[in-house]
N, C-alpha and C. Protein backbone atom coordinates (compact mmCIF):
# COMPACT_ATOMS: atom_id res chain seq x y z
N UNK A 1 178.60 134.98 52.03
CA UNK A 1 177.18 135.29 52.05
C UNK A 1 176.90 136.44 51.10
N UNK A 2 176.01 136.61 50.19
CA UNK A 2 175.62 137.35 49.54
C UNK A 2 174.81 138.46 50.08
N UNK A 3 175.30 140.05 49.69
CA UNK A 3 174.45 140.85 49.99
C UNK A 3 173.22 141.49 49.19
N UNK A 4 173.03 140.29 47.82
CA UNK A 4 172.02 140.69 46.81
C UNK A 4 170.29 140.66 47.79
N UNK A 5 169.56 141.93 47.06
CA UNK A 5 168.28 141.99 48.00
C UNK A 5 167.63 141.11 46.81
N UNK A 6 166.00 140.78 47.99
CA UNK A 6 165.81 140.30 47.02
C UNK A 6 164.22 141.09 46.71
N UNK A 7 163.58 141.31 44.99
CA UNK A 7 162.95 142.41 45.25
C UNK A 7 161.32 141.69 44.79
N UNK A 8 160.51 141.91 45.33
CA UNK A 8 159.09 141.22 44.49
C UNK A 8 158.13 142.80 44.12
N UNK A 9 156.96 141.89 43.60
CA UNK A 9 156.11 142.64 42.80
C UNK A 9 155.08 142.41 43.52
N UNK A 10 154.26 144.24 44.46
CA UNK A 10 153.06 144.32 45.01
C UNK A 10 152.18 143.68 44.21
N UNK A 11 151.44 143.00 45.31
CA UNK A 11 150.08 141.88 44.61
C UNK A 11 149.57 143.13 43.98
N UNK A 12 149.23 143.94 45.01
CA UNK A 12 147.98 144.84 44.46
C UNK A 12 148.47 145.88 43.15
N UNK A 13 149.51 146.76 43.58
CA UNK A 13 149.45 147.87 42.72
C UNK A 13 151.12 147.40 41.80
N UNK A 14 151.65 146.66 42.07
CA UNK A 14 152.81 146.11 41.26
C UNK A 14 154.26 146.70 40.97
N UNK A 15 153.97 147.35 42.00
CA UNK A 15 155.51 148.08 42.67
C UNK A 15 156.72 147.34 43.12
N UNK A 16 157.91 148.04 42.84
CA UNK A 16 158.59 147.03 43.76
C UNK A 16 158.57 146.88 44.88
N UNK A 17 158.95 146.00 46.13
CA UNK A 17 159.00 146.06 46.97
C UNK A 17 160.33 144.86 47.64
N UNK A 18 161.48 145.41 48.32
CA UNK A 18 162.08 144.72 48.88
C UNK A 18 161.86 143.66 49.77
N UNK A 19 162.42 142.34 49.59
CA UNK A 19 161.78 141.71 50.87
C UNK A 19 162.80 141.28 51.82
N UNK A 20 162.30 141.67 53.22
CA UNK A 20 163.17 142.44 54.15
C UNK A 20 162.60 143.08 55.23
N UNK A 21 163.63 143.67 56.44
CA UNK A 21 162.89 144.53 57.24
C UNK A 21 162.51 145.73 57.26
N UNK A 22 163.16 146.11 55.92
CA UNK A 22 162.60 147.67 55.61
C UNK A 22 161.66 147.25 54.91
N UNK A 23 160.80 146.24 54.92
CA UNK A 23 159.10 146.43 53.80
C UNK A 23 158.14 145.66 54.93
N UNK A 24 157.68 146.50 55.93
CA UNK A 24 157.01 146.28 57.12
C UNK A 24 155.69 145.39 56.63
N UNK A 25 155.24 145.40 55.55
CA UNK A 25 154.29 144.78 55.24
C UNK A 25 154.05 144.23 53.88
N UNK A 26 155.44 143.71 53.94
CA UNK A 26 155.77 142.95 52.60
C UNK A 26 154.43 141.67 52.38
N UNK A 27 154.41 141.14 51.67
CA UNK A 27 154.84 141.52 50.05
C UNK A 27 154.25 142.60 49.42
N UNK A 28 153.09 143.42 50.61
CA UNK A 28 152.54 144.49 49.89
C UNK A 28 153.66 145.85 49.93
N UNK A 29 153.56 147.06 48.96
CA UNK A 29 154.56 148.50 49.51
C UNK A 29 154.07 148.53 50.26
N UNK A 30 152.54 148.94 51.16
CA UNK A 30 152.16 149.75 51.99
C UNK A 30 151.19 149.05 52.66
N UNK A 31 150.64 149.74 53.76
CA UNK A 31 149.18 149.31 54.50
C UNK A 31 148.24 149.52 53.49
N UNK A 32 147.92 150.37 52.77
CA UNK A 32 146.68 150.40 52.05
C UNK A 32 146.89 149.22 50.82
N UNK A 33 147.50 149.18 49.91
CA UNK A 33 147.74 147.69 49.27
C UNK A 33 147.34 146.53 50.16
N UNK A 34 147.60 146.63 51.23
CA UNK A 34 147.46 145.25 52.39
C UNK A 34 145.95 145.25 52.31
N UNK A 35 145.54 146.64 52.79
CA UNK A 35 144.05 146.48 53.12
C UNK A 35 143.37 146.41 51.98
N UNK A 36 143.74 146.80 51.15
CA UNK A 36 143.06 146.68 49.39
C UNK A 36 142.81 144.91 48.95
N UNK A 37 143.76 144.10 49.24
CA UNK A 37 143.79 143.18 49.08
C UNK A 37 142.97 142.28 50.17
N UNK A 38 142.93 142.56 51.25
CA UNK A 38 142.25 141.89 52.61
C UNK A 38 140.56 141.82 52.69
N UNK A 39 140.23 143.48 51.58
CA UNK A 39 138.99 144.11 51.31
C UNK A 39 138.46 142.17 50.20
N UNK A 40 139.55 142.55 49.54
CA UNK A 40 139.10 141.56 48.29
C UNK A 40 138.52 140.02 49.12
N UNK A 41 139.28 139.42 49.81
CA UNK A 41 139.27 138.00 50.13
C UNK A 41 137.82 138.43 50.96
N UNK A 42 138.02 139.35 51.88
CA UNK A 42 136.39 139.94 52.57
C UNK A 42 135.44 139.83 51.91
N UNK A 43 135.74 140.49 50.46
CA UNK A 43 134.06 140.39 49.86
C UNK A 43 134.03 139.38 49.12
N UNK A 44 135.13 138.45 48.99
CA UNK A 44 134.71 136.84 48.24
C UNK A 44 135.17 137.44 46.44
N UNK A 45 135.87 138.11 46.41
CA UNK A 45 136.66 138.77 45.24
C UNK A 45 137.29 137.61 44.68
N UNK A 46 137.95 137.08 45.75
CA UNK A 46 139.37 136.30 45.79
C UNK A 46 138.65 135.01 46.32
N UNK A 47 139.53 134.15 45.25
CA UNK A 47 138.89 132.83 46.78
C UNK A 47 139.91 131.73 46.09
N UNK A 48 139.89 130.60 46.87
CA UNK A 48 141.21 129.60 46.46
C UNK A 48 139.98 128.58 46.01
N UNK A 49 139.85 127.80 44.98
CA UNK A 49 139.92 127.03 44.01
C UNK A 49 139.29 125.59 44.85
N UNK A 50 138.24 125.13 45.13
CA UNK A 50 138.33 123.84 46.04
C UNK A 50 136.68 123.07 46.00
N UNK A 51 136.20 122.01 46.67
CA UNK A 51 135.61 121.66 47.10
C UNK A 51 134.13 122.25 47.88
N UNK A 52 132.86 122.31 47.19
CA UNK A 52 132.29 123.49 47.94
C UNK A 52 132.23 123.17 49.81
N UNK A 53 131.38 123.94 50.71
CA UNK A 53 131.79 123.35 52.18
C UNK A 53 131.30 122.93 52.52
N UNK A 54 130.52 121.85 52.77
CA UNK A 54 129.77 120.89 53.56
C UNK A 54 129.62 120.97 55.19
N UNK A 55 128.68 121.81 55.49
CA UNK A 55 128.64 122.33 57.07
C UNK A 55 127.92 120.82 57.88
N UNK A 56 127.75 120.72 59.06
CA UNK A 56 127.35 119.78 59.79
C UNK A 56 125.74 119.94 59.74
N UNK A 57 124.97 121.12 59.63
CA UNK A 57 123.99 121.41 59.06
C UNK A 57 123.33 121.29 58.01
N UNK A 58 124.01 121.29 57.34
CA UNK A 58 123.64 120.72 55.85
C UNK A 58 123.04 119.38 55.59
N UNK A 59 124.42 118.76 56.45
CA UNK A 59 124.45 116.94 56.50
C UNK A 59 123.47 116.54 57.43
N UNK A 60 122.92 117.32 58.54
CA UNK A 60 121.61 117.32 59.73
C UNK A 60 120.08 117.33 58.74
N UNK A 61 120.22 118.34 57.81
CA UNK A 61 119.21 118.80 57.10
C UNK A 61 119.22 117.33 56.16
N UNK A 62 120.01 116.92 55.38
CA UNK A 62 119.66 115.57 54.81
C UNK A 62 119.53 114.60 55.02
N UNK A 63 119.56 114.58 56.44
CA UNK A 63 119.20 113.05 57.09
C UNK A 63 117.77 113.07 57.57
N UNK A 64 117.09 114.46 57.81
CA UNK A 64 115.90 114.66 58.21
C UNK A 64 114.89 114.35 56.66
N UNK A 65 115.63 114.55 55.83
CA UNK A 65 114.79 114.46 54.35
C UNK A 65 114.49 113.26 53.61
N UNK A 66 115.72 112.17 54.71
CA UNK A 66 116.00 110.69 54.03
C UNK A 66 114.91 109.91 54.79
């Protein structure tokens, strides 16, 4: 078994960071990186790539229009 660590790069500030049980809140170094990044997806900074959302409301509202 190998004892090589293995090491990544904080999303936020681009530090190393071991990944492991000494990096309590890997993949970020720290809590504030965590929350720096959590801030982002919160205010719609960040967003994944998709389909816009089609609520059940929406689809209520266009059947009343048809």
């Amino acid at each position: 078994m190998s004892d090589a660590l293995t090491v990544v790069q904080c999303p936020t500030c681009q530090q190393p960071v071991v990944w492991g049980e000494v990096s309590p809140h890997r993949p970020f170094c720290s809590k504030r990186c965590q929350l720096v990044d959590l801030g982002e997806w919160a205010s719609e900074e960040k967003a994944i790539p998709g389909a816009p959302d089609v609520s059940d409301d929406d689809l209520w509202s266009e059947e009343q229009h048809n």
